[in-house]
Protein backbone atom coordinates (compact mmCIF):
# COMPACT_ATOMS: atom_id res chain seq x y z
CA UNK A 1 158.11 45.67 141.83
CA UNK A 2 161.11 47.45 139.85
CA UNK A 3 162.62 44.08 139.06
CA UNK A 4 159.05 42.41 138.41
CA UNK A 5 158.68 45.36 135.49
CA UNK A 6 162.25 45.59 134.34
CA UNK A 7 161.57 41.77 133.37
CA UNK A 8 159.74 42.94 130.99
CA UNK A 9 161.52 44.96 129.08
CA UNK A 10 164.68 42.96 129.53
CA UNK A 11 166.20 45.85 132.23
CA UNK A 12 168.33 44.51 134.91
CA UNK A 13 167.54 46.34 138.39
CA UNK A 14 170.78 47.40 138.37
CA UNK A 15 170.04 50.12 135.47
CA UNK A 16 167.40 51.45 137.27
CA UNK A 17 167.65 54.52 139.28
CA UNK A 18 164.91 56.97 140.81
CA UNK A 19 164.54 60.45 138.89
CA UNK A 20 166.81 62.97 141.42
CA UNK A 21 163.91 65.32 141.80
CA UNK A 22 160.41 63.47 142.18
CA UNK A 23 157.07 65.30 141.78
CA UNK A 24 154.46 64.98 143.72
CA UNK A 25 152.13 62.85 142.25
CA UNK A 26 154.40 59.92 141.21
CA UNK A 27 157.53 57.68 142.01
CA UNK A 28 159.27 58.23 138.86
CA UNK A 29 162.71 55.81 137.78
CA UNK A 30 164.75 55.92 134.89
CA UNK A 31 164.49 52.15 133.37
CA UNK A 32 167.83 52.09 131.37
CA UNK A 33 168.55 54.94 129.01
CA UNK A 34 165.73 55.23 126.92
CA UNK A 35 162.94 54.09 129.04
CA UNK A 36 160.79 55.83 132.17
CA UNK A 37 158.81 54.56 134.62
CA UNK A 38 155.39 56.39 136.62
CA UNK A 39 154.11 54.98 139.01
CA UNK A 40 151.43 56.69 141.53
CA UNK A 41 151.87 57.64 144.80
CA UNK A 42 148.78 56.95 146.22
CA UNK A 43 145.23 56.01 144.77
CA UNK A 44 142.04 57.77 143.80
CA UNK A 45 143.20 60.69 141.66
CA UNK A 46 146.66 60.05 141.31
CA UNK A 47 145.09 56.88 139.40
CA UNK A 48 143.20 58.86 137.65
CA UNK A 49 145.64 61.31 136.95
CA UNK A 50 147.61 58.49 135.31
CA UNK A 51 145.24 57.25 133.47
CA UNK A 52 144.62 60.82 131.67
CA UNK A 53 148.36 61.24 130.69
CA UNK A 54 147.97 57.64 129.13
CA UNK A 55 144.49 59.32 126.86
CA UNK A 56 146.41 62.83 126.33
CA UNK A 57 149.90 62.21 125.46
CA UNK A 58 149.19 60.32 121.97
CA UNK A 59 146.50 62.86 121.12
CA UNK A 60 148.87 66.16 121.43
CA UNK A 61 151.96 63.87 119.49
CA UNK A 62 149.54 63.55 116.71
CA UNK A 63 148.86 67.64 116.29
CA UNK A 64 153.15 67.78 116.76
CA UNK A 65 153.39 68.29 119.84
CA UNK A 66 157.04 67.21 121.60
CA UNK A 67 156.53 65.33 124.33
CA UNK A 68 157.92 61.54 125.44
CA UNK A 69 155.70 58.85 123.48
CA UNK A 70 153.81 56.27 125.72
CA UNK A 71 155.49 52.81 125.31
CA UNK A 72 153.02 50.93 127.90
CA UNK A 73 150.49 51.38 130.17
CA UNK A 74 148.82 48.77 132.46
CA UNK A 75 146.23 49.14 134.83
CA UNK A 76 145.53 45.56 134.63
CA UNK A 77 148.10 44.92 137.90
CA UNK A 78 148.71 41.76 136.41
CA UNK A 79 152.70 42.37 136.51
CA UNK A 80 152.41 44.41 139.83
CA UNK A 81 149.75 45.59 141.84
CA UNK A 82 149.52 49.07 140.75
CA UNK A 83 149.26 50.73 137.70
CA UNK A 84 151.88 52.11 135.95
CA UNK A 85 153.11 54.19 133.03
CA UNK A 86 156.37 53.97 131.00
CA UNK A 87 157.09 56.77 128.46
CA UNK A 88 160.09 57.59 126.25
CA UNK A 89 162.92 58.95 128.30
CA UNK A 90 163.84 62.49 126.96
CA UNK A 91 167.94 63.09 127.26
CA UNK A 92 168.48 66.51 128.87
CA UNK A 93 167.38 68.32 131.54
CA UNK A 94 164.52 70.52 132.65
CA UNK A 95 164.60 74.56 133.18
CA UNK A 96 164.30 74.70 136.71
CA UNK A 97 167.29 72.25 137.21
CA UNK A 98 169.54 74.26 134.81
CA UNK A 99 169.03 76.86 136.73
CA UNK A 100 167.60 79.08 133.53
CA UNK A 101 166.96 82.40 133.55
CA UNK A 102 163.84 83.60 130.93
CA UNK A 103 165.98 86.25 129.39
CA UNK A 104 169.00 83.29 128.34
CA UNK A 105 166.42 80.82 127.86
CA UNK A 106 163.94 83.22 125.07
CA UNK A 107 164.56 80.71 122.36
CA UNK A 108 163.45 77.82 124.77
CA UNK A 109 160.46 79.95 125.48
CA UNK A 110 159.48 80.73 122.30
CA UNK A 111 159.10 77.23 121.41
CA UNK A 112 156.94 76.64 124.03
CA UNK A 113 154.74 79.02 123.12
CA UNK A 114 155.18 77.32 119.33
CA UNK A 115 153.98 73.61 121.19
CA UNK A 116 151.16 75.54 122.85
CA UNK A 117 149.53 76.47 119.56
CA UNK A 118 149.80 72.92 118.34
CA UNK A 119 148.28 71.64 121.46
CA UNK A 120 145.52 74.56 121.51
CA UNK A 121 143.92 73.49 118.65
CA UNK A 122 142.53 70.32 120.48
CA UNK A 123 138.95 71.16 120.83
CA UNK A 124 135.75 69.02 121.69
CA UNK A 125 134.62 69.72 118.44
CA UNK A 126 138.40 67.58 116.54
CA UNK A 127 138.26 65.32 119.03
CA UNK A 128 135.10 65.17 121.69
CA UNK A 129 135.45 64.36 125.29
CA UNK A 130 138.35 62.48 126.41
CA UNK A 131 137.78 60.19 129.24
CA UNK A 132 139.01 61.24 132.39
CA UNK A 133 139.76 65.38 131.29
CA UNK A 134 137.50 67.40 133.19
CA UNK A 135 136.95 71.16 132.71
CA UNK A 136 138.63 73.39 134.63
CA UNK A 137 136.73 75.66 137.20
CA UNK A 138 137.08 79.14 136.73
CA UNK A 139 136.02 81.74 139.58
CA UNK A 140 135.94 85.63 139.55
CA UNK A 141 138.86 86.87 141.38
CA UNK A 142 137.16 90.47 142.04
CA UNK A 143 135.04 88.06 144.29
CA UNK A 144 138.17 87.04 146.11
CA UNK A 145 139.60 90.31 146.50
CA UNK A 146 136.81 91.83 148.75
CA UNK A 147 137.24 88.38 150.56
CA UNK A 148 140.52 89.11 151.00
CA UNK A 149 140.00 93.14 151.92
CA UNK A 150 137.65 91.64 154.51
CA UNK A 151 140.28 89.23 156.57
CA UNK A 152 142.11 92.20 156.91
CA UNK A 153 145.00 91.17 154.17
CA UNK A 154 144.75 93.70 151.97
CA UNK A 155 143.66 97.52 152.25
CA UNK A 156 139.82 98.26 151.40
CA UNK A 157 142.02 101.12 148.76
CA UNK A 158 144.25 98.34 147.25
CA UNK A 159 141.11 96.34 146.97
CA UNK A 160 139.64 99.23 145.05
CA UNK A 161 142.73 99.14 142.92
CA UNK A 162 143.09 95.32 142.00
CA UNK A 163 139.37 95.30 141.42
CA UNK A 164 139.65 98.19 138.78
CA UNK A 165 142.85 95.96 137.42
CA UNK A 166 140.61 93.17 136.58
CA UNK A 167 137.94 95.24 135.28
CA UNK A 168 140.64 96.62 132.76
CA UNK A 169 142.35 93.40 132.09
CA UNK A 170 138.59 91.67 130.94
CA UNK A 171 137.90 94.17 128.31
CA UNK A 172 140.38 91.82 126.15
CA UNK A 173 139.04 88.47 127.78
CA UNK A 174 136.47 86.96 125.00
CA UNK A 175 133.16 86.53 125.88
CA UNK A 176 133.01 83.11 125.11
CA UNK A 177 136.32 80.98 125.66
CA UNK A 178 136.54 78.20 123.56
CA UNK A 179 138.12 75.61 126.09
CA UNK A 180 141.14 73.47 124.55
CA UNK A 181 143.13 71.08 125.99
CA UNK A 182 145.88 72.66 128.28
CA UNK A 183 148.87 71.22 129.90
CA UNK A 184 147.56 72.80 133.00
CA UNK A 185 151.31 72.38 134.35
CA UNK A 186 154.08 74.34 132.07
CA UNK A 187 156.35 75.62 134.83
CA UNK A 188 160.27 75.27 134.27
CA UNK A 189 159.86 71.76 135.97
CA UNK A 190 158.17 70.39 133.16
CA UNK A 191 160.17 72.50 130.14
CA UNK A 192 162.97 69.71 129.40
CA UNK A 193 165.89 70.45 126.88
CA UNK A 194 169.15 68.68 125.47
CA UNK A 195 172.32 70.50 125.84
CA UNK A 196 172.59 69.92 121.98
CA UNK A 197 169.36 71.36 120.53
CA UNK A 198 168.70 74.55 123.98
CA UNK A 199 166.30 76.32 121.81
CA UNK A 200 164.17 72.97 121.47
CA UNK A 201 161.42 72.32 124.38
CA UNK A 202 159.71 69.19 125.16
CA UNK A 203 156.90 69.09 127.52
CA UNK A 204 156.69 66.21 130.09
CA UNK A 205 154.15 65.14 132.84
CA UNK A 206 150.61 65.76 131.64
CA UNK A 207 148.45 64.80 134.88
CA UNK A 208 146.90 68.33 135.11
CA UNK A 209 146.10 67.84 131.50
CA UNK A 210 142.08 69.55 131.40
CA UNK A 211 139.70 71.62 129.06
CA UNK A 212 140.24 75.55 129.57
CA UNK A 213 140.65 78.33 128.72
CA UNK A 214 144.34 78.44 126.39
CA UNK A 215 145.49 81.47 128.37
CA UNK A 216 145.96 79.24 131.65
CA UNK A 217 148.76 77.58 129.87
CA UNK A 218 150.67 80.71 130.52
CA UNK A 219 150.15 80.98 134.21
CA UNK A 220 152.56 78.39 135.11
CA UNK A 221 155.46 80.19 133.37
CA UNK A 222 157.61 82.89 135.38
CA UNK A 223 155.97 85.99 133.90
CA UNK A 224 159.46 87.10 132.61
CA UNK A 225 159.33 84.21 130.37
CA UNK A 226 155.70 85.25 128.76
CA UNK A 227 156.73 87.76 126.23
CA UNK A 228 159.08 84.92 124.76
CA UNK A 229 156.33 82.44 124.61
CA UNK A 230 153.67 84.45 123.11
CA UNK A 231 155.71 85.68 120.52
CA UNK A 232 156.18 81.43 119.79
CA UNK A 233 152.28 81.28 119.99
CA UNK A 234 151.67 84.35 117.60
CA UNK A 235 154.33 82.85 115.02
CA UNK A 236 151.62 82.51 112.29
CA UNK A 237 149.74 85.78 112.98
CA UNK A 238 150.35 88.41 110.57
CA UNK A 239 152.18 90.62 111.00
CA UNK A 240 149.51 93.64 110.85
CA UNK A 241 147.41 92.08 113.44
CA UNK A 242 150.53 90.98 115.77
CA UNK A 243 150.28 94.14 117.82
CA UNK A 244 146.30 93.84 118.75
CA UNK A 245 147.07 89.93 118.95
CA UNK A 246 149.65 90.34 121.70
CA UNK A 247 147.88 93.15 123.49
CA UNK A 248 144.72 90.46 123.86
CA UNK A 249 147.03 87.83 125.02
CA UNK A 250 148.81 89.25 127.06
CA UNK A 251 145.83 90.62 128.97
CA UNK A 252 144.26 87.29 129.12
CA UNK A 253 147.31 85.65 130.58
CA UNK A 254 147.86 88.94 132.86
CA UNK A 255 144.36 88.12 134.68
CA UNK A 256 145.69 84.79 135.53
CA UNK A 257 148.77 85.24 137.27
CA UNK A 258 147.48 88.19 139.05
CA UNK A 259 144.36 86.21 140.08
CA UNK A 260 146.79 82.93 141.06
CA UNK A 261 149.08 85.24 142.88
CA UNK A 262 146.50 86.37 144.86
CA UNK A 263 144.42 83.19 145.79
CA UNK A 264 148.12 82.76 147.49
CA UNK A 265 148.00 85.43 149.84
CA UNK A 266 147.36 83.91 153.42
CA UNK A 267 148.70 80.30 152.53
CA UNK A 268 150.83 78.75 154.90
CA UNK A 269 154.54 78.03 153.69
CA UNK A 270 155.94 74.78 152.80
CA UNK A 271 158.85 72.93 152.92
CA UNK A 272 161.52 74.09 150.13
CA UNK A 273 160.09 73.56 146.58
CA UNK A 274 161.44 73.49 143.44
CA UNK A 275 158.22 74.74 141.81
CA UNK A 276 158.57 78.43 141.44
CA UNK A 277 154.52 78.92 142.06
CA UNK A 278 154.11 76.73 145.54
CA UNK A 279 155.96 79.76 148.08
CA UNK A 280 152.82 82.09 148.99
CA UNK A 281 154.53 85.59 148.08
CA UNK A 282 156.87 83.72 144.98
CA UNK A 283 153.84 84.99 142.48
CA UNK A 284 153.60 88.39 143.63
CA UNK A 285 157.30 88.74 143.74
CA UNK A 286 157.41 87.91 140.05
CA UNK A 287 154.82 90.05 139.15
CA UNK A 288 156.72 92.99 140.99
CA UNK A 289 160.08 91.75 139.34
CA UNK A 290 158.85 91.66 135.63
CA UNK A 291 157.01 95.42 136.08
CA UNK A 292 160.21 96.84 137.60
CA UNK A 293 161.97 95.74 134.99
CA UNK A 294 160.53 97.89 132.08
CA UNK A 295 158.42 94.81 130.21
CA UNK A 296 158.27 95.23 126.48
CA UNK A 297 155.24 96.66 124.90
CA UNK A 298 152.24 96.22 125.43
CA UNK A 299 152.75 94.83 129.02
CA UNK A 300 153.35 98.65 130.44
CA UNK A 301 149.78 99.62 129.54
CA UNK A 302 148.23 96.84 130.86
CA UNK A 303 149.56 97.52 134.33
């Protein structure tokens, strides 16, 4: 198969080598030093899943977006007998493999949160339903919470307290979200960056691509790495209105990981992951590490 698609593009096997840390949706190689290969691992949505990066990824480069261009896809498994998708290779290395901490890595983060706005302002209503992006489901997690006080895993008086939370946090949530196109996957995993140019962030593997709220774009990120990013997605706000600006946001992004951090409680372990979120208490934990550690304003009052 690898030598059947490195024909192609004139790539001896030889200069092809699998990417060190897979993901779990594709087999991913390295064709040469520019080039990448994606191929699923498995059928039904992982298909799917590549067929939607193949829709989204020209659509966010045209609003500026950095991410890896697409240089072929074929579903026609007329060269092999599986789809497959070969991007741009990016030189550098992602967050989570550098080992980055969000305080030495703010610069990184604030362009992220600069790519987000670009990528926010996809809307049905520029450019109408793209095949295979679905919307994502959104749930009540006050709803969960009783669930949760019920199977005994939380107190019925910390129940009382998280529900009261949320009640706070959605008197900044808008009544009506607009949904936008959203990575649905911006973890440290996914942040790559080039040892010459740190402060500049390119996003890679859109398979959870989907319509949504923008806030869930945050919920992915360590919460220590937020204040960085939103202060990247504010960057044209001004100034006068920053402060409300980043109270709202922060609130709607606040709802998120404390809902996701909760919907983890219970879950069984896994083997060792490299994606911060996947550990059951790793959410809760960073919610507890980024309050302890005196957050800037306006996260204290939203606690």
């Amino acid at each position: 198969m690898l030598a059947a698609i490195g024909d192609r593009y004139q790539i001896p096997v030889e200069d092809m080598a699998a990417v060190p840390a897979q993901g779990a949706a594709n087999d991913v190689y390295f064709l040469g030093d520019h080039l990448v290969l994606r191929i699923p691992r498995g059928g039904g949505a992982r298909l799917a899943e590549l067929a939607k990066e193949a829709t989204i990824i020209p659509a966010v480069r045209r609003v500026g977006v950095r991410t890896p261009a697409v240089v072929t896809y074929d579903d026609s498994c007329s060269v092999v007998n599986v789809p497959y998708l070969v991007v741009e290779r990016v030189p550098g290395r992602d967050l989570a493999a550098l080992g980055a901490e969000p305080r030495t890595a703010g610069d990184t983060y604030r362009d992220v949160g600069v790519g987000l706005a670009r990528l926010h302002q996809l809307t049905r209503a520029r450019v109408g339903s793209l095949p295979g992006v679905s919307q994502l489901p959104e749930d009540d997690p006050r709803a969960h919470v009783l669930r949760l006080a019920e199977k005994g895993y939380v107190d019925v008086d910390t129940a009382g307290w998280l529900v009261g939370w949320f009640d706070r946090l959605e008197r900044w949530r808008p009544v009506d979200v607009v949904p936008v196109i959203v990575h649905g996957d911006v973890s440290p995993t996914n942040v790559v960056v080039e040892s010459v140019a740190p402060e500049r962030a390119t996003l890679v593997d859109w398979g959870d691509a989907a319509w949504a709220d923008p806030a869930v774009d945050f919920a992915k990120l360590p919460l220590r790495a937020v204040p960085y990013a939103l202060r990247g997605y504010l960057d044209e706000v001004p100034p006068r209105a920053l402060a409300e600006a980043e109270r709202a946001w922060s609130a709607r992004v606040l709802w998120y990981h404390l809902s996701w951090a909760l919907h983890r409680v219970g879950d069984v372990p896994a083997e060792p992951e490299r994606v911060w979120t996947r550990p059951p208490a790793s959410r809760l934990l960073e919610l507890l590490r980024f309050f302890a550690a005196s957050p800037p304003a306006p996260w204290p009052d939203l606690a």
